[in-house]
Structure formats: structure tokens, C-alpha cells
Protein backbone atom coordinates (compact mmCIF):
# COMPACT_ATOMS: atom_id res chain seq x y z
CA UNK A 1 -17.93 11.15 0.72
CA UNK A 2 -18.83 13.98 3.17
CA UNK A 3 -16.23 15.60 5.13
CA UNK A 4 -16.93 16.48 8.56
CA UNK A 5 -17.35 20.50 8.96
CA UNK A 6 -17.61 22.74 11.78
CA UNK A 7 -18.79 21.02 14.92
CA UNK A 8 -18.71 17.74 13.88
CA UNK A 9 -15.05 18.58 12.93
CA UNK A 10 -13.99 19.24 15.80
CA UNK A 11 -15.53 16.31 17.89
CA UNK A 12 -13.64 13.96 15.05
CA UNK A 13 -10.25 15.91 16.37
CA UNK A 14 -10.93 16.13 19.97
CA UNK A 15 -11.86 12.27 19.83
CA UNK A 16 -8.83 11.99 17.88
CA UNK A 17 -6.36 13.82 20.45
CA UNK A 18 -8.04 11.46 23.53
CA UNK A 19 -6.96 8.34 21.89
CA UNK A 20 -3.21 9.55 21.06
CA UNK A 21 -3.74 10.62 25.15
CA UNK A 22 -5.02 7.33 26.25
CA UNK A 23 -2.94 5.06 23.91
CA UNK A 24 0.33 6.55 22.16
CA UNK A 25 3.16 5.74 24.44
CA UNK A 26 6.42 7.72 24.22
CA UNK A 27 9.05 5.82 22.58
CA UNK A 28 10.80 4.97 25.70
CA UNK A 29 8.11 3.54 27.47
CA UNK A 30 6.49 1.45 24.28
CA UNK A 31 7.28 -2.52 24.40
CA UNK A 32 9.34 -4.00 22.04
CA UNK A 33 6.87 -5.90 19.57
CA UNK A 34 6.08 -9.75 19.34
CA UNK A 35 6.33 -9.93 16.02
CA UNK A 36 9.59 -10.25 12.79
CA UNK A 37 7.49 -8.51 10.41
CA UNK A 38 5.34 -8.75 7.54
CA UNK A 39 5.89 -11.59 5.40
CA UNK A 40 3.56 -10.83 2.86
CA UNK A 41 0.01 -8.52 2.13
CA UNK A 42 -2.13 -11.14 0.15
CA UNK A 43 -4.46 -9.37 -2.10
CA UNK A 44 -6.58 -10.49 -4.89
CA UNK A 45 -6.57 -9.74 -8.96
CA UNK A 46 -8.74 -10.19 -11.69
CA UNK A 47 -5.97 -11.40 -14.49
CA UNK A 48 -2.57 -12.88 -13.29
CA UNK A 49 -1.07 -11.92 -16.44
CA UNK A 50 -2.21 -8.38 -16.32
CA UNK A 51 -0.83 -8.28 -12.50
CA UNK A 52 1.82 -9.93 -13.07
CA UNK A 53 3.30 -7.03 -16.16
CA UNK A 54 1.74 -4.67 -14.16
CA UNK A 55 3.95 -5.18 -11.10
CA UNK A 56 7.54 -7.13 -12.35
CA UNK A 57 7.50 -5.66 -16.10
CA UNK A 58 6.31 -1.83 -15.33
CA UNK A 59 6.96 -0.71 -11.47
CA UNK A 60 9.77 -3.27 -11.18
CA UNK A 61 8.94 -6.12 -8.79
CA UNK A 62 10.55 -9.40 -9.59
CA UNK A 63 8.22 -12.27 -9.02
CA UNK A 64 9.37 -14.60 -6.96
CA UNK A 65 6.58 -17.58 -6.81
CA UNK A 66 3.41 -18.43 -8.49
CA UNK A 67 1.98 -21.41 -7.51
CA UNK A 68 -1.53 -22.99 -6.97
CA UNK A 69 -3.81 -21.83 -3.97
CA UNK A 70 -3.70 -24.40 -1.37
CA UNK A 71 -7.30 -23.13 -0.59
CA UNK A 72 -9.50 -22.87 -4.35
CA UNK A 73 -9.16 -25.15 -6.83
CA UNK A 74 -7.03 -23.61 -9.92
CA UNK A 75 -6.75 -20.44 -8.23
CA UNK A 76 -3.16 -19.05 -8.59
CA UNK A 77 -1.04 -17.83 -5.80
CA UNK A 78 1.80 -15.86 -6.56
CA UNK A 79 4.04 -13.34 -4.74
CA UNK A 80 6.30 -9.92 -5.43
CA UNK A 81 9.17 -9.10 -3.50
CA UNK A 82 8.76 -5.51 -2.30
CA UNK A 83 12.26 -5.18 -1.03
CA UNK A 84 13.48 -5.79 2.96
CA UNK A 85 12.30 -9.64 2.34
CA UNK A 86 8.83 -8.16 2.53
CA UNK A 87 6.38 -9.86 -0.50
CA UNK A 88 3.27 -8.82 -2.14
CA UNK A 89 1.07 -11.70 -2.88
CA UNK A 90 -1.94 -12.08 -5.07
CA UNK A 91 -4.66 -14.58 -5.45
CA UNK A 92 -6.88 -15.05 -8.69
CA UNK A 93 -10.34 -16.88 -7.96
CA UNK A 94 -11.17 -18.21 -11.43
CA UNK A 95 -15.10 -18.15 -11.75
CA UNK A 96 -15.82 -15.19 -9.60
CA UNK A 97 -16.93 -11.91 -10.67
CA UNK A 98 -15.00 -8.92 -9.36
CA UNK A 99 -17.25 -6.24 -8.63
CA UNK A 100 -15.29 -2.82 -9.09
CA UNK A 101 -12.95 -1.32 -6.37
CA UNK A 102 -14.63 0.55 -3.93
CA UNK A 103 -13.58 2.15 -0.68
CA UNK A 104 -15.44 0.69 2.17
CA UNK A 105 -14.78 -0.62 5.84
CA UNK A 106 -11.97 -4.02 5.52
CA UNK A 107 -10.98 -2.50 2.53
CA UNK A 108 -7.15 -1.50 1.66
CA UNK A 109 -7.07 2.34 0.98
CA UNK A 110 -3.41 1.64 -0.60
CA UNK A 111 -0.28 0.24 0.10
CA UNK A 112 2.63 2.21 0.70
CA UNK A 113 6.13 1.35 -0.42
CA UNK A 114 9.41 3.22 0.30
CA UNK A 115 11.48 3.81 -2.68
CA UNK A 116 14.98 5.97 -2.63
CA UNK A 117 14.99 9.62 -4.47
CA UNK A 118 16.26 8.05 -7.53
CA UNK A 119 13.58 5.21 -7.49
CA UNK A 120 11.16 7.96 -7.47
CA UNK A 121 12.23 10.23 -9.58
CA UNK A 122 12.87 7.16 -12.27
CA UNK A 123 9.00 6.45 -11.85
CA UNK A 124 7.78 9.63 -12.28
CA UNK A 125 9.55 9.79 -15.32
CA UNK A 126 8.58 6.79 -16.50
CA UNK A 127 4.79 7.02 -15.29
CA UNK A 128 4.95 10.27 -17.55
CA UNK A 129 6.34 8.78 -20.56
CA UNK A 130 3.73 5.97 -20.18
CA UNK A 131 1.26 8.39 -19.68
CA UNK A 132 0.05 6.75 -16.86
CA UNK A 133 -2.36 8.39 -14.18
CA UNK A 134 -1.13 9.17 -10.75
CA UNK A 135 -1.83 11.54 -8.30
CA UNK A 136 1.42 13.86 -6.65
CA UNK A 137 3.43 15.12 -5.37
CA UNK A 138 0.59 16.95 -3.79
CA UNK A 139 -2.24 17.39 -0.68
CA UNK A 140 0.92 19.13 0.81
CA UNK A 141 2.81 15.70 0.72
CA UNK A 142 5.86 16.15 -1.67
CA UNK A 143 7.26 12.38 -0.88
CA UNK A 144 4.35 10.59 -2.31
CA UNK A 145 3.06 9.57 -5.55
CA UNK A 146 -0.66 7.71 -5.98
CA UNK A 147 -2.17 5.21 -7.82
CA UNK A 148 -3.88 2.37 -8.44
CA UNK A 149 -2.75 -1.05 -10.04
CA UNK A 150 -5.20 -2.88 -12.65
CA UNK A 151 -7.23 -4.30 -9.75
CA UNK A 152 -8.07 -0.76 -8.23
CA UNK A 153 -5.27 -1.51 -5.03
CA UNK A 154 -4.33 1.81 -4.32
CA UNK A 155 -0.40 2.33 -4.09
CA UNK A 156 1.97 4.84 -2.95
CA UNK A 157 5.79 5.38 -3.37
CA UNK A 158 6.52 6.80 -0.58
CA UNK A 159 10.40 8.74 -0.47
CA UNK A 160 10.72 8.84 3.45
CA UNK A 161 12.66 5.30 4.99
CA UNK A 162 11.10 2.74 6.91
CA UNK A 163 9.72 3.18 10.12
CA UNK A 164 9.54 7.18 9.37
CA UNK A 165 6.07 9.01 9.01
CA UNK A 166 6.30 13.22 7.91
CA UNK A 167 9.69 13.47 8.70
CA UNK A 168 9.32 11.76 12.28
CA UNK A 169 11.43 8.47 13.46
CA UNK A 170 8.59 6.77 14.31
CA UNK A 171 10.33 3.01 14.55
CA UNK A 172 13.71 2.35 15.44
């Protein structure tokens, strides 16, 4: 993908520092929002086997349901907890051919999830033993490790808490 350079650059950034002016609210003067939360990101897999080890037997996430989609006949739904009674939820579609991940407009670019230190630490090491492939700390971000799951969802563990974004208290 090609990076806007020189000119174009810096139309992206001005464009970028108009919206912040005509949108991004001080913290004092933002409204409280409508909404609890997120009760769950529903994503789709190729293999709910292969999801499921993937996500309760190597990063950790109990399962918590897996039962069939209300929507597509024999099509399993089934659900993570991510900690903060927030869920990760997955859908098989049996009989449909999953084209490769690509990144592309609707798409998910990746998911992140907060983890303490030790959490982190714990998964590098055991990424590394595993020799699995992951990306950090780097770009200049030391809290953040990347990835992708056996569908191609991109994840991050992300060390700063919730509602914080580069060392800013963003929420709350």
C-alpha cells in the first residue's frame, strides 16, 4: 500500500488536525455516552476447533458458550470472555469458502486487548517458546505485541489500561 509523501502528506495531516478541531471535545465538555459497553465483537472462523485451541488452550481465553447460529443452519456460534465481561464471539458458516484475510474498507485491522505487565511478559515468553510469529515491541510502541489468529484477525496485547491511548486518560 502507498504511503502518502510530501504534499499529499501533509493535506492527509492538515485534514486530520480540522476534524480533531471540528469534532474532539475536551473532556469536560464531552457527553456522557448512551451506551454499557461492548458485549461482544462477533467475527467469523474457518475451523471452530482450530479457533477454539487457538484462543482458550494457547492465549488463554476460557470459552464460555458455543451454541448453534440462530441465523445459518449448522453454523456454530460460540463466544470468549476477554476479561471486564467483554466476549469475543465467532461464527463458522459451514459450506462457504473463506477467501484469505485481506485488509480492505469494513474490515477489522485487529483487535486490541489490555493485558497487565505480567500477562505480557508471560506471552512473549510463551509466543517465543512456541515459536510463534508476532510483531513488537516496536514502530516506537513498546506496549504492544501483533499478530494474527488462524483466521488472519489481527490482535494486539496492548500493556496500557482501559480507556488509556499512549500514555493519555482518554476515558474515565
Amino acid at each position: 500500500m502507498a504511503q502518502p509523501q510530501g504534499a499529499e502528506l501533509e493535506k492527509v495531516r492538515a485534514r486530520r488536525e480540522e476534524l480533531r478541531q471540528r469534532y474532539l471535545r475536551p473532556p469536560g465538555e464531552r457527553p456522557a455516552t448512551p451506551v454499557r459497553g461492548v458485549h461482544h465483537l462477533a467475527l467469523i472462523c474457518r475451523d471452530v476447533e482450530e479457533t477454539i485451541q487457538f484462543y482458550q488452550e494457547f492465549l488463554g481465553f476460557p470459552l464460555v458458550e458455543l451454541v448453534e447460529n440462530r441465523d445459518y443452519a449448522g453454523s456454530s456460534h460460540f463466544f470468549f470472555d476477554i476479561g471486564n465481561r467483554n466476549m469475543l464471539g465467532f461464527f463458522d458458516f459451514p459450506g462457504h469458502d473463506h477467501p484469505a484475510w485481506q485488509e480492505t474498507i469494513g474490515g477489522v485491522q485487529h483487535l486490541a486487548i489490555s493485558i497487565p505487565q505480567e500477562q505480557y511478559d508471560a506471552a512473549r515468553k510463551k509466543f517465543g517458546d512456541a515459536g510463534f510469529e508476532y510483531l513488537g515491541p516496536d514502530r516506537g510502541v513498546e506496549e504492544s505485541m501483533y499478530f494474527r489468529d488462524p483466521n488472519g484477525v489481527g490482535l494486539e496485547l496492548y500493556r496500557e489500561d482501559l480507556g488509556e491511548f499512549d500514555g493519555h486518560h482518554l476515558i474515565g
